[in-house]
PDB file of N, CA and C in Angstrom:
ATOM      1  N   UNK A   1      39.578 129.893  24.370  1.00  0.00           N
ATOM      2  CA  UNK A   1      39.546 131.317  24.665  1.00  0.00           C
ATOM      3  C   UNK A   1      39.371 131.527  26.171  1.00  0.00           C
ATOM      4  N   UNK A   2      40.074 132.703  26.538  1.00  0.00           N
ATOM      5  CA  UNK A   2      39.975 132.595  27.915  1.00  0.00           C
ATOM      6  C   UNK A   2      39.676 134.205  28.000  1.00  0.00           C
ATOM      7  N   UNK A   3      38.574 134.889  29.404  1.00  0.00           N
ATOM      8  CA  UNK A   3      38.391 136.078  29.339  1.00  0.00           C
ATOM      9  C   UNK A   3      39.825 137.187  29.230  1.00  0.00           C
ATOM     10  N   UNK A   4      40.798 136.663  29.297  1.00  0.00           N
ATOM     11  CA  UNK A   4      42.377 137.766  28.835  1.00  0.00           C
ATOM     12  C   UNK A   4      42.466 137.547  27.635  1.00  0.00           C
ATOM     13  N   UNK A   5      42.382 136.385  27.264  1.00  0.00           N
ATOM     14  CA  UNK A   5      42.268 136.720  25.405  1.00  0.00           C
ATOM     15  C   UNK A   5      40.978 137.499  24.688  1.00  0.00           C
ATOM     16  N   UNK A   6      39.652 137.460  25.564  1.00  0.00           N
ATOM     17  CA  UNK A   6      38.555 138.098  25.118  1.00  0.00           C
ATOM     18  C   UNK A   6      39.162 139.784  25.167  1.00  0.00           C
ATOM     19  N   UNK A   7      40.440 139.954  26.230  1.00  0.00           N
ATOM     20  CA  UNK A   7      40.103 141.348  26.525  1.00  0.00           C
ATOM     21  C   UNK A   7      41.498 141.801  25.737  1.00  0.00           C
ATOM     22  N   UNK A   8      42.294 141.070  25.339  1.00  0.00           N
ATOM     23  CA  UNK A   8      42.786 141.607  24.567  1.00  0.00           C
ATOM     24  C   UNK A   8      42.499 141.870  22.739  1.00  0.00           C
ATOM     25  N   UNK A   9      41.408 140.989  22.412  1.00  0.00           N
ATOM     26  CA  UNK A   9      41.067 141.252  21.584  1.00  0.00           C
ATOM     27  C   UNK A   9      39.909 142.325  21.496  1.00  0.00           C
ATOM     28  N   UNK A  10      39.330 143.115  22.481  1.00  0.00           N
ATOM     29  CA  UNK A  10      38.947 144.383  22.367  1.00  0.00           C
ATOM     30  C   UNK A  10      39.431 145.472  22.883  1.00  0.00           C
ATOM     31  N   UNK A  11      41.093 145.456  22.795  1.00  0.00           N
ATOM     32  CA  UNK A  11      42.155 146.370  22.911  1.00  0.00           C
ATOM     33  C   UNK A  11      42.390 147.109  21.519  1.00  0.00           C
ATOM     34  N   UNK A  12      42.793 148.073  21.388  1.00  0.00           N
ATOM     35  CA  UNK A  12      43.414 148.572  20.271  1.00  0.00           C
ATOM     36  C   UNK A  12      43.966 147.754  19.620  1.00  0.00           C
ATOM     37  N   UNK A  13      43.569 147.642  18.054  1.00  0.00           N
ATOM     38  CA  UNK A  13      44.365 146.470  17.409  1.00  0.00           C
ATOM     39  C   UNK A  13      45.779 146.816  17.612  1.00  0.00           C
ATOM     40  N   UNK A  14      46.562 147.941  18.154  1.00  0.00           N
ATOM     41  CA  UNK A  14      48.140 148.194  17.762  1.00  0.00           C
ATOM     42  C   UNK A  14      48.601 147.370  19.268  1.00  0.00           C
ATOM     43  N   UNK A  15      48.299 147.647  19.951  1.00  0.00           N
ATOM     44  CA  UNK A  15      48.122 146.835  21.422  1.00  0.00           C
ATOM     45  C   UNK A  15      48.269 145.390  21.224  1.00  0.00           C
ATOM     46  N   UNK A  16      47.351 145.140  20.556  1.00  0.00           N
ATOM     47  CA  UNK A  16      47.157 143.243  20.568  1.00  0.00           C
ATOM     48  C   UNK A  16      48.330 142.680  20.862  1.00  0.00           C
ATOM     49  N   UNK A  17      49.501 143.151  19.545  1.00  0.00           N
ATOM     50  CA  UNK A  17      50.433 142.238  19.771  1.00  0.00           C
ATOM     51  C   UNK A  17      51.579 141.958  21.063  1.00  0.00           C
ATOM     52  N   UNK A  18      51.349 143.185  21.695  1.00  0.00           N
ATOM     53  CA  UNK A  18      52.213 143.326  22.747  1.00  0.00           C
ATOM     54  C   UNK A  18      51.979 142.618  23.850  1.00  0.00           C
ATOM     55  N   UNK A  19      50.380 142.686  24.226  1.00  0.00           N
ATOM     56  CA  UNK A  19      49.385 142.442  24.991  1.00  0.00           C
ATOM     57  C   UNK A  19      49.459 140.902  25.120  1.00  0.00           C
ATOM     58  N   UNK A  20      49.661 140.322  24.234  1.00  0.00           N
ATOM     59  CA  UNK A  20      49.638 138.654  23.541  1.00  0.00           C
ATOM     60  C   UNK A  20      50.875 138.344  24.222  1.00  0.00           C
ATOM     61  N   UNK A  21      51.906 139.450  23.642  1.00  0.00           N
ATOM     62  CA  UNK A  21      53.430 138.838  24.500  1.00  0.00           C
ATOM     63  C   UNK A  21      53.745 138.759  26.328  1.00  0.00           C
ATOM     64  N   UNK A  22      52.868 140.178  26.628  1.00  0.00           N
ATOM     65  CA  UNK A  22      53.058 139.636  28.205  1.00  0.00           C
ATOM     66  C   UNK A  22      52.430 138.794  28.706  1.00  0.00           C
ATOM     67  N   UNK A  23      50.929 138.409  28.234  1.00  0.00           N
ATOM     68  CA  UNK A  23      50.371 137.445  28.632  1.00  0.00           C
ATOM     69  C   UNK A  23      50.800 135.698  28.172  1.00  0.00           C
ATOM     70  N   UNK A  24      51.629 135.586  27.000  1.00  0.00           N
ATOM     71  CA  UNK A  24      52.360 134.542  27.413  1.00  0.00           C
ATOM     72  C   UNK A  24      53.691 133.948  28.007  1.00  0.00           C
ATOM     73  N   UNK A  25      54.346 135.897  28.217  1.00  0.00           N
ATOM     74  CA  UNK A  25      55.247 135.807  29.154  1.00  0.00           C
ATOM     75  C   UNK A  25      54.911 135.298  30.396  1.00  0.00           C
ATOM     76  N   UNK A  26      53.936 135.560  30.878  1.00  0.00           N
ATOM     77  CA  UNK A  26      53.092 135.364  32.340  1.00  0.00           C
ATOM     78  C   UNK A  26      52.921 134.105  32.732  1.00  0.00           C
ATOM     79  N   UNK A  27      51.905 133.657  31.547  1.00  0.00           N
ATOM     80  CA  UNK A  27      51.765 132.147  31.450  1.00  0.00           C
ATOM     81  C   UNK A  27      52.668 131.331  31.541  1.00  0.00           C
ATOM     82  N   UNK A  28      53.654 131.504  30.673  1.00  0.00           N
ATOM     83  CA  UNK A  28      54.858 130.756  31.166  1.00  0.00           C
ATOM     84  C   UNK A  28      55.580 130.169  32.300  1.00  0.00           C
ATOM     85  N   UNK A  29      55.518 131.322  33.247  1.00  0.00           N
ATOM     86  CA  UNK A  29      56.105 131.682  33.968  1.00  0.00           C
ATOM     87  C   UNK A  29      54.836 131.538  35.698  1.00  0.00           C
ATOM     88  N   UNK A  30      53.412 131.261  35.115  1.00  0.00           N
ATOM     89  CA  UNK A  30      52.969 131.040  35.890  1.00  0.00           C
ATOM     90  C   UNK A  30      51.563 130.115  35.345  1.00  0.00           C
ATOM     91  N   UNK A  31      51.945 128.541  34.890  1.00  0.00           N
ATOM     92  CA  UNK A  31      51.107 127.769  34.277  1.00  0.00           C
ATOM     93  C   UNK A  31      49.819 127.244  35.025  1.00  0.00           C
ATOM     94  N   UNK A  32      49.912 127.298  36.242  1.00  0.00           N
ATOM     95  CA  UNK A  32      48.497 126.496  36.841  1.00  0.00           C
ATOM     96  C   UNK A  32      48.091 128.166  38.111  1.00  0.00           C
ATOM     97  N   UNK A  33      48.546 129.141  37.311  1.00  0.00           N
ATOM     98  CA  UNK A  33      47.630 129.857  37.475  1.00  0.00           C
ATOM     99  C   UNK A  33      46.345 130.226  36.535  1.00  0.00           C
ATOM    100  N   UNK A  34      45.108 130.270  37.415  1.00  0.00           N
ATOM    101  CA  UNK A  34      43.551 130.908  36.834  1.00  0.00           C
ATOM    102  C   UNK A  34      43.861 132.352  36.328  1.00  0.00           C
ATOM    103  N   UNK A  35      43.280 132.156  34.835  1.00  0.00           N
ATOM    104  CA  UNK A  35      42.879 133.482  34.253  1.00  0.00           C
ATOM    105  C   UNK A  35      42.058 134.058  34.556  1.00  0.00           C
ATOM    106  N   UNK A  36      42.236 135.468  34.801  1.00  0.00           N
ATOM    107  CA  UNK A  36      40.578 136.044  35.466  1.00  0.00           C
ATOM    108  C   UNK A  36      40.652 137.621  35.007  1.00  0.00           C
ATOM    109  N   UNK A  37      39.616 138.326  34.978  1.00  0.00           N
ATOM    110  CA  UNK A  37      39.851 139.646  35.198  1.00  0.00           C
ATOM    111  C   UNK A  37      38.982 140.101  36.744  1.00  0.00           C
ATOM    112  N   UNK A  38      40.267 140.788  36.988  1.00  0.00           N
ATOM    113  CA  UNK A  38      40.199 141.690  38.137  1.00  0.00           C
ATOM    114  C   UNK A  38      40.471 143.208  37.940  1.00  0.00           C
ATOM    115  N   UNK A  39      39.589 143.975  38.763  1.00  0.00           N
ATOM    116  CA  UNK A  39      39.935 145.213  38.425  1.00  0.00           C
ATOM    117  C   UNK A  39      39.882 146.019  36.975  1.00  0.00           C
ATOM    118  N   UNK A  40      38.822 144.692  36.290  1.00  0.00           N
ATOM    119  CA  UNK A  40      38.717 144.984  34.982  1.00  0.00           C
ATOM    120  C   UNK A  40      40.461 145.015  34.013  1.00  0.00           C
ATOM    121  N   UNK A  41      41.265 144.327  34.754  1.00  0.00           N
ATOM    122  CA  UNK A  41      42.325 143.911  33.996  1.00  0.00           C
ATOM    123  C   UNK A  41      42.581 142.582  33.945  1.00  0.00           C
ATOM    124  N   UNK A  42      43.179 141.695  33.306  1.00  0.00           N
ATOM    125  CA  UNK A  42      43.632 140.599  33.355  1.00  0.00           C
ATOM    126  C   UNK A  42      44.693 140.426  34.476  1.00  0.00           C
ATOM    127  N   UNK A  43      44.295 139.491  34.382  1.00  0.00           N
ATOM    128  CA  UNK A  43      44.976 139.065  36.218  1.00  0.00           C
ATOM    129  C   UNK A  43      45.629 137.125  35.945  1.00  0.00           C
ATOM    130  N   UNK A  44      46.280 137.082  37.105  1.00  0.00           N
ATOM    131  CA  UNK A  44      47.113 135.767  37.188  1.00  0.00           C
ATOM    132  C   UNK A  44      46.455 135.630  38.719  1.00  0.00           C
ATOM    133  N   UNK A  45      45.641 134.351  39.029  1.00  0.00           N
ATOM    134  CA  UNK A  45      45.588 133.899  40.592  1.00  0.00           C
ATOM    135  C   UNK A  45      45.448 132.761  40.401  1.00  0.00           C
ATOM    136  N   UNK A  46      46.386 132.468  41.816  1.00  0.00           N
ATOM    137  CA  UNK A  46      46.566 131.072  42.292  1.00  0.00           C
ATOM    138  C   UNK A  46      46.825 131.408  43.872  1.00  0.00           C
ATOM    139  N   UNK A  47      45.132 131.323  44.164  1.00  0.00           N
ATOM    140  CA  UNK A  47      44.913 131.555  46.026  1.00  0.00           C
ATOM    141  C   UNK A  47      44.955 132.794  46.121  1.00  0.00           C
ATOM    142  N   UNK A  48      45.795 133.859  45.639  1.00  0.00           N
ATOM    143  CA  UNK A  48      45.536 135.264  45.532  1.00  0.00           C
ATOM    144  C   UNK A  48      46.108 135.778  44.056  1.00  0.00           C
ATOM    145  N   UNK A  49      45.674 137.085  44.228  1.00  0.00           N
ATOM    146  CA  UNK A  49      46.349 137.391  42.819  1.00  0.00           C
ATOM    147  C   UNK A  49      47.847 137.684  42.745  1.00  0.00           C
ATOM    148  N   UNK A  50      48.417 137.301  41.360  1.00  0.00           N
ATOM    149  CA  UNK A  50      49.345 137.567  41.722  1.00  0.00           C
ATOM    150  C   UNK A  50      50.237 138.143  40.570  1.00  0.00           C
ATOM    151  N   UNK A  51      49.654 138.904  39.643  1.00  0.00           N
ATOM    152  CA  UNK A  51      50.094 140.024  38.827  1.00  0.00           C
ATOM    153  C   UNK A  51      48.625 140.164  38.015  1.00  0.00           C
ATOM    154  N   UNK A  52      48.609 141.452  37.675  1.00  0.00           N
ATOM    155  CA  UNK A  52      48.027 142.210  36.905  1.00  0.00           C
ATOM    156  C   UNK A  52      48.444 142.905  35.770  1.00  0.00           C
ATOM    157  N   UNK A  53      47.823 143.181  34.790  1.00  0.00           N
ATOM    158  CA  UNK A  53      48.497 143.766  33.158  1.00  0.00           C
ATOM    159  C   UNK A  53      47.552 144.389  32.561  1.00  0.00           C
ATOM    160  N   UNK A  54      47.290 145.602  31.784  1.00  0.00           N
ATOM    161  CA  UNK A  54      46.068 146.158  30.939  1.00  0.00           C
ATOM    162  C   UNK A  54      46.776 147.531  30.599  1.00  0.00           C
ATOM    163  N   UNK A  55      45.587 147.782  29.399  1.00  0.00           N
ATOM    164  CA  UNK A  55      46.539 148.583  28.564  1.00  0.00           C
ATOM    165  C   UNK A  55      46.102 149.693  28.692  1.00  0.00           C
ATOM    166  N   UNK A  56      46.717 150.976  28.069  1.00  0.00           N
ATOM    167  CA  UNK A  56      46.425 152.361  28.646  1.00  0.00           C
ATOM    168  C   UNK A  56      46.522 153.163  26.972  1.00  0.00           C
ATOM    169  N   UNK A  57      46.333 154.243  27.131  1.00  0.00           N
ATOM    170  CA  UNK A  57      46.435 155.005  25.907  1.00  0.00           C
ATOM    171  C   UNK A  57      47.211 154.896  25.425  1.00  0.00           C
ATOM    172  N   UNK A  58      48.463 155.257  26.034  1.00  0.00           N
ATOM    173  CA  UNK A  58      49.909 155.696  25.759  1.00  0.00           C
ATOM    174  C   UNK A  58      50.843 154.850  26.672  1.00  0.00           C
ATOM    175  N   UNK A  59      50.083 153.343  27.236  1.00  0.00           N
ATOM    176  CA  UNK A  59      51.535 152.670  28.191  1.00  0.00           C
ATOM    177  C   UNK A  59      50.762 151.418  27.791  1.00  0.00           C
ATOM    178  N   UNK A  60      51.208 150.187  28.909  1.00  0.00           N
ATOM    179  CA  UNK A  60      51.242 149.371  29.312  1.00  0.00           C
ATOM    180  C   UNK A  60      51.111 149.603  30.865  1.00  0.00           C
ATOM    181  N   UNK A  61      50.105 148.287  31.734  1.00  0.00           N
ATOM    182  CA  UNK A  61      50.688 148.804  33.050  1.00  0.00           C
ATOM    183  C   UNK A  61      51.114 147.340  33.469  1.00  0.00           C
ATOM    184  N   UNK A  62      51.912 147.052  34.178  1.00  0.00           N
ATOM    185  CA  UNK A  62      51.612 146.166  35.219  1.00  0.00           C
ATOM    186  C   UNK A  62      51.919 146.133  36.347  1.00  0.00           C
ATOM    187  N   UNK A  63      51.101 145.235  37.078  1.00  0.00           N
ATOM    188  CA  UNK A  63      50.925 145.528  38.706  1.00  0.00           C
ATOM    189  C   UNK A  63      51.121 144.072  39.385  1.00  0.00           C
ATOM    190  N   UNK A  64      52.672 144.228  39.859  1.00  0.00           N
ATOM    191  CA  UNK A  64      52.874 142.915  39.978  1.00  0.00           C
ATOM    192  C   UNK A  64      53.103 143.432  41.837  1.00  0.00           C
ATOM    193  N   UNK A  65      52.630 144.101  42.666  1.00  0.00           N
ATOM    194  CA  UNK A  65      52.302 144.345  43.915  1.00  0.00           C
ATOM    195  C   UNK A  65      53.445 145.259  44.546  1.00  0.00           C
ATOM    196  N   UNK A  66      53.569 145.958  45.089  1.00  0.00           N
ATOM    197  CA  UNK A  66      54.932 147.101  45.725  1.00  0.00           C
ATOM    198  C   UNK A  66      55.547 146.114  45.655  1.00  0.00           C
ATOM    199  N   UNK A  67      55.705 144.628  46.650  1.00  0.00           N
ATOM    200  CA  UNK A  67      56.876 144.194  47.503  1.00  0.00           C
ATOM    201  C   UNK A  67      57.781 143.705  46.198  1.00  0.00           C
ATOM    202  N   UNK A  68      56.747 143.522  44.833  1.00  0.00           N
ATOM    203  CA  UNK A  68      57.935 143.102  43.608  1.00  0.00           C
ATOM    204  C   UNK A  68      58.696 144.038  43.203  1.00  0.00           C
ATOM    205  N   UNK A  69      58.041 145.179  43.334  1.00  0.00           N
ATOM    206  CA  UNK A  69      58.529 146.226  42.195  1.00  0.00           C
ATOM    207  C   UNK A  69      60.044 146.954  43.398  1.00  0.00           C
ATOM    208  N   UNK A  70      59.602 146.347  44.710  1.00  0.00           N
ATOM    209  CA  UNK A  70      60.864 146.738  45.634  1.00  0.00           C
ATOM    210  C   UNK A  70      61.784 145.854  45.240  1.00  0.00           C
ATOM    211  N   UNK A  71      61.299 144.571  45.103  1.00  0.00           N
ATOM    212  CA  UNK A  71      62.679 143.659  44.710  1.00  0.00           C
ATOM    213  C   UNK A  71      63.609 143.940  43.420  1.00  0.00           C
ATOM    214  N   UNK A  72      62.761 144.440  43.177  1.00  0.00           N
ATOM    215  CA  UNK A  72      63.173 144.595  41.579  1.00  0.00           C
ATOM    216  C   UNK A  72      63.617 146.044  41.242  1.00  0.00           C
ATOM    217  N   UNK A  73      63.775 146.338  42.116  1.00  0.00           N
ATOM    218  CA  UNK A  73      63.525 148.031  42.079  1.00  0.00           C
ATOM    219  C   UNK A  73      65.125 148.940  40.918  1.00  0.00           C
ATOM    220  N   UNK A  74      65.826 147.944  41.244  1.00  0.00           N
ATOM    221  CA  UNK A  74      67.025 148.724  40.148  1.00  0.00           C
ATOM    222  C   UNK A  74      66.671 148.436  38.318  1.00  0.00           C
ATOM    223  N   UNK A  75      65.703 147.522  37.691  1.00  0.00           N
ATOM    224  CA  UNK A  75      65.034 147.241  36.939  1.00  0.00           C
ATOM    225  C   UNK A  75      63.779 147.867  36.615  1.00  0.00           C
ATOM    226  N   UNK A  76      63.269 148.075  37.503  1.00  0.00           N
ATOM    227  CA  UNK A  76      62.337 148.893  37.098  1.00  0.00           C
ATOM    228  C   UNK A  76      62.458 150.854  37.612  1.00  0.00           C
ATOM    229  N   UNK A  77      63.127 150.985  37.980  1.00  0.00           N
ATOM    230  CA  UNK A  77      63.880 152.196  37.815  1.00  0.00           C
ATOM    231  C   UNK A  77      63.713 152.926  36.277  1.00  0.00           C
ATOM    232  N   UNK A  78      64.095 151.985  35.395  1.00  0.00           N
ATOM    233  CA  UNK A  78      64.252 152.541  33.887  1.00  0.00           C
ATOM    234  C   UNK A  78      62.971 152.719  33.319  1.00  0.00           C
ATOM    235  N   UNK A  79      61.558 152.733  34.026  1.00  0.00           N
ATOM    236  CA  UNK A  79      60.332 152.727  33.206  1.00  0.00           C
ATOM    237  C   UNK A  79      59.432 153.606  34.531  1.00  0.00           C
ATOM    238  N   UNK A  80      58.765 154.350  33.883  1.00  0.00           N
ATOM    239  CA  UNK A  80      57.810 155.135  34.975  1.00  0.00           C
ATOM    240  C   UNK A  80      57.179 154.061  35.890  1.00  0.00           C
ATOM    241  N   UNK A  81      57.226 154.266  37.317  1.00  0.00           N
ATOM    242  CA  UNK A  81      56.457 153.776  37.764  1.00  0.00           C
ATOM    243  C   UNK A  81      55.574 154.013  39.401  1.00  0.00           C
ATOM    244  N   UNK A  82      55.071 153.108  39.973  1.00  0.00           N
ATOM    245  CA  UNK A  82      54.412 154.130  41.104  1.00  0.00           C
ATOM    246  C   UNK A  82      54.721 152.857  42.366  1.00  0.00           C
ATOM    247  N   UNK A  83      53.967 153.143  43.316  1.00  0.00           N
ATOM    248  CA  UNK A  83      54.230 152.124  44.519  1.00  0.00           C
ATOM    249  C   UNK A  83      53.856 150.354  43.960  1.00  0.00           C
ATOM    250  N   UNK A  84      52.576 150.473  43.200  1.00  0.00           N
ATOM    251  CA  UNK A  84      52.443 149.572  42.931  1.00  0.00           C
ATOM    252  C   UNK A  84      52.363 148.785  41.366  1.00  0.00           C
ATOM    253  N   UNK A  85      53.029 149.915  40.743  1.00  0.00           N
ATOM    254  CA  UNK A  85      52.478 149.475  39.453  1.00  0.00           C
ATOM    255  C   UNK A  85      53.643 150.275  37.970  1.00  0.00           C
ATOM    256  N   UNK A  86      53.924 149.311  36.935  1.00  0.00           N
ATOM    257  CA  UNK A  86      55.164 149.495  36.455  1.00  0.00           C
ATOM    258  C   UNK A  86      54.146 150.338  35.202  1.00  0.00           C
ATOM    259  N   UNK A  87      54.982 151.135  34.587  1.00  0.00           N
ATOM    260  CA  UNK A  87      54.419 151.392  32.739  1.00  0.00           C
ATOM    261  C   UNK A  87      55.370 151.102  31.416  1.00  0.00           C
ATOM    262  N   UNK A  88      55.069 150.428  30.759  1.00  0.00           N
ATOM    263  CA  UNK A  88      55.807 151.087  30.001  1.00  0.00           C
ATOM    264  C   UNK A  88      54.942 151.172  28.479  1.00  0.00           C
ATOM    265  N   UNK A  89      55.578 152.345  28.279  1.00  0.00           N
ATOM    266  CA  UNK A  89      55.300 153.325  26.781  1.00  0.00           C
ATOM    267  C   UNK A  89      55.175 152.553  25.910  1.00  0.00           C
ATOM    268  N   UNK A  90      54.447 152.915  24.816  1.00  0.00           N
ATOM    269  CA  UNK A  90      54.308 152.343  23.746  1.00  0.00           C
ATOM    270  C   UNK A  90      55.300 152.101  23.071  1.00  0.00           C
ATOM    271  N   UNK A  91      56.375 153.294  23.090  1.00  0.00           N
ATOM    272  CA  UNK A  91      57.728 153.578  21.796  1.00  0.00           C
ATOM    273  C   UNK A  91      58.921 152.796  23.031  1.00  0.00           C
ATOM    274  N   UNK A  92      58.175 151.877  23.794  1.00  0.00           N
ATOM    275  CA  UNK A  92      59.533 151.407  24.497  1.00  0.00           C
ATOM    276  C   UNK A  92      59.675 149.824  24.559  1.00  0.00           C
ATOM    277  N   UNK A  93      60.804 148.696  23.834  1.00  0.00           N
ATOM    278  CA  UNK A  93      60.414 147.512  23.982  1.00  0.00           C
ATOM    279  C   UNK A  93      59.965 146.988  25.331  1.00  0.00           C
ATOM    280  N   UNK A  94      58.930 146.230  24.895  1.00  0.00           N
ATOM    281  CA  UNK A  94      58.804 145.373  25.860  1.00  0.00           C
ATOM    282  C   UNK A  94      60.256 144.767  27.000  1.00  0.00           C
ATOM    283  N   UNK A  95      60.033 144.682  28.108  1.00  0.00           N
ATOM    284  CA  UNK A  95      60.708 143.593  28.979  1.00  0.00           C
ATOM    285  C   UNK A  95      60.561 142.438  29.397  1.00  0.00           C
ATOM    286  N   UNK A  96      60.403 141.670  28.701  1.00  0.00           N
ATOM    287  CA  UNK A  96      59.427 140.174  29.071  1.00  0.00           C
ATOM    288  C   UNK A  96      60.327 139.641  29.675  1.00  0.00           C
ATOM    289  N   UNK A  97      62.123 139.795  30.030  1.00  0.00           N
ATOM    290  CA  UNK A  97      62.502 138.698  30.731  1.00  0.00           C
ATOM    291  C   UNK A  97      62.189 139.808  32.527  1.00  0.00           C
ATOM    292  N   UNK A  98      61.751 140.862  32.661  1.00  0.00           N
ATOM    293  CA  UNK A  98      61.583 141.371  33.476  1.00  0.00           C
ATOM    294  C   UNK A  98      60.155 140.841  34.302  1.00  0.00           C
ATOM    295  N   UNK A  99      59.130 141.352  33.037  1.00  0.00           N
ATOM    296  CA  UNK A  99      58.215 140.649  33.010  1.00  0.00           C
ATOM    297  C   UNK A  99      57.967 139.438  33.846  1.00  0.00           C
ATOM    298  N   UNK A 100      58.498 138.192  33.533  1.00  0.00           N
ATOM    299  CA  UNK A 100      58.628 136.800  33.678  1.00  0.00           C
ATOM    300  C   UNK A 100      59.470 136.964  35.765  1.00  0.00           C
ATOM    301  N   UNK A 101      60.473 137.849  35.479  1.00  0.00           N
ATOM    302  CA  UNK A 101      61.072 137.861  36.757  1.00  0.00           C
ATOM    303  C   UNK A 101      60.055 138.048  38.075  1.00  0.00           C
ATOM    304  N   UNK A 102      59.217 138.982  37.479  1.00  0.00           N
ATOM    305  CA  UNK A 102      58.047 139.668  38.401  1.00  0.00           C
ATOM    306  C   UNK A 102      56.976 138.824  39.083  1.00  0.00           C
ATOM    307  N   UNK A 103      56.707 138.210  37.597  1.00  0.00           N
ATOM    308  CA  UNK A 103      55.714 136.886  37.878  1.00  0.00           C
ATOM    309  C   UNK A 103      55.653 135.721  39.013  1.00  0.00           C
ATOM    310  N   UNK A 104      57.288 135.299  38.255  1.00  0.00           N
ATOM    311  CA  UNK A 104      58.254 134.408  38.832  1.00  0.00           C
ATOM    312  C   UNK A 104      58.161 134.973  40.947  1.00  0.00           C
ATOM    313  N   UNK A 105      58.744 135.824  41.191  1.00  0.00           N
ATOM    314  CA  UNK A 105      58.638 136.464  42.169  1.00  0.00           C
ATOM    315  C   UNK A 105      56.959 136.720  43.232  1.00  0.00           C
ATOM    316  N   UNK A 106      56.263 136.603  42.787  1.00  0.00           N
ATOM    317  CA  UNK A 106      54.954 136.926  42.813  1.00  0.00           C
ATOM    318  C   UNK A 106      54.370 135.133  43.267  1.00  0.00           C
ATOM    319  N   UNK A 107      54.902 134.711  42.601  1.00  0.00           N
ATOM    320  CA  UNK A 107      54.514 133.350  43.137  1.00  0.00           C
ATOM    321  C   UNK A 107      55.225 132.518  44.407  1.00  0.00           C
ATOM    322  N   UNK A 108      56.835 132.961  43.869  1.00  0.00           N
ATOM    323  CA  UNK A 108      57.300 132.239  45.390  1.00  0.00           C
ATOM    324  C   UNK A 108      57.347 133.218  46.652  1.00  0.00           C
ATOM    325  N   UNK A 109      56.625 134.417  45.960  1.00  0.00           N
ATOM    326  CA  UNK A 109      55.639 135.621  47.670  1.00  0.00           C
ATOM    327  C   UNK A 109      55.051 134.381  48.021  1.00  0.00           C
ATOM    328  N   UNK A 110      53.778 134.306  47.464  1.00  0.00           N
ATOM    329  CA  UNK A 110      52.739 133.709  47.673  1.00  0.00           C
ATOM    330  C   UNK A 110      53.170 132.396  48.225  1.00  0.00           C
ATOM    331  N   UNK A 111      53.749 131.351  47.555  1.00  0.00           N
ATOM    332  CA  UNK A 111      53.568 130.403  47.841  1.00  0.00           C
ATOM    333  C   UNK A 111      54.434 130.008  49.564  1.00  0.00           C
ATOM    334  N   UNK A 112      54.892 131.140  49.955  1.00  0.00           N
ATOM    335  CA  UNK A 112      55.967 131.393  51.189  1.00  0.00           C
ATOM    336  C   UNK A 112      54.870 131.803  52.184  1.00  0.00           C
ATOM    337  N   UNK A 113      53.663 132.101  52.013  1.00  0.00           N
ATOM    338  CA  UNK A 113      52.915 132.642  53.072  1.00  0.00           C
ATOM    339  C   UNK A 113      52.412 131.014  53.728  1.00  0.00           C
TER     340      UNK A 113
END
């Protein structure tokens, strides 16, 4: 058990399952990163953070930092979002290969500094 699985299991049980999928989209996509919560969300770091995910009433968020959501910006176009941080709705599938892209991206930021 790791504190992102602690915190998704005191999510809304309707949540869980979704919650389960980005976080092993993540994992995947970012394996010898530390689980942690930050910001009281589950977080991905390795030397800094380098995406964030937690759940909302009525969304999903994640916060994979402006400079991703610029790269990515014709993709995430299709889901509300803000400078730093994507949503998506409950009544909307998941994007996990988006997801994974973000991650993916987030690490070779990082690992370029």
């Amino acid at each position: 058990m790791t504190v992102i699985d602690d915190y998704i299991q005191t999510a809304a049980p309707a949540k869980q399952p979704r919650l389960r999928q980005i976080q092993a989209a993540i994992k995947a996509e970012l394996p010898d990163a530390t689980e942690k919560l930050s910001y009281n969300m589950p977080t991905y770091w390795q030397g800094h953070n380098l995406i964030h995910f937690a759940a909302f009433k009525h969304h999903i968020g994640i916060y994979p930092t402006p400079s991703a959501l610029v790269a990515f910006a014709d993709a995430v176009a299709d889901f509300p979002h803000s400078k730093g941080a994507m949503q998506i709705p409950d009544d909307r599938e998941l994007p996990l290969d988006l997801i994974r892209r973000l991650a993916r991206f987030r690490l070779a930021e990082e690992q370029g500094h």
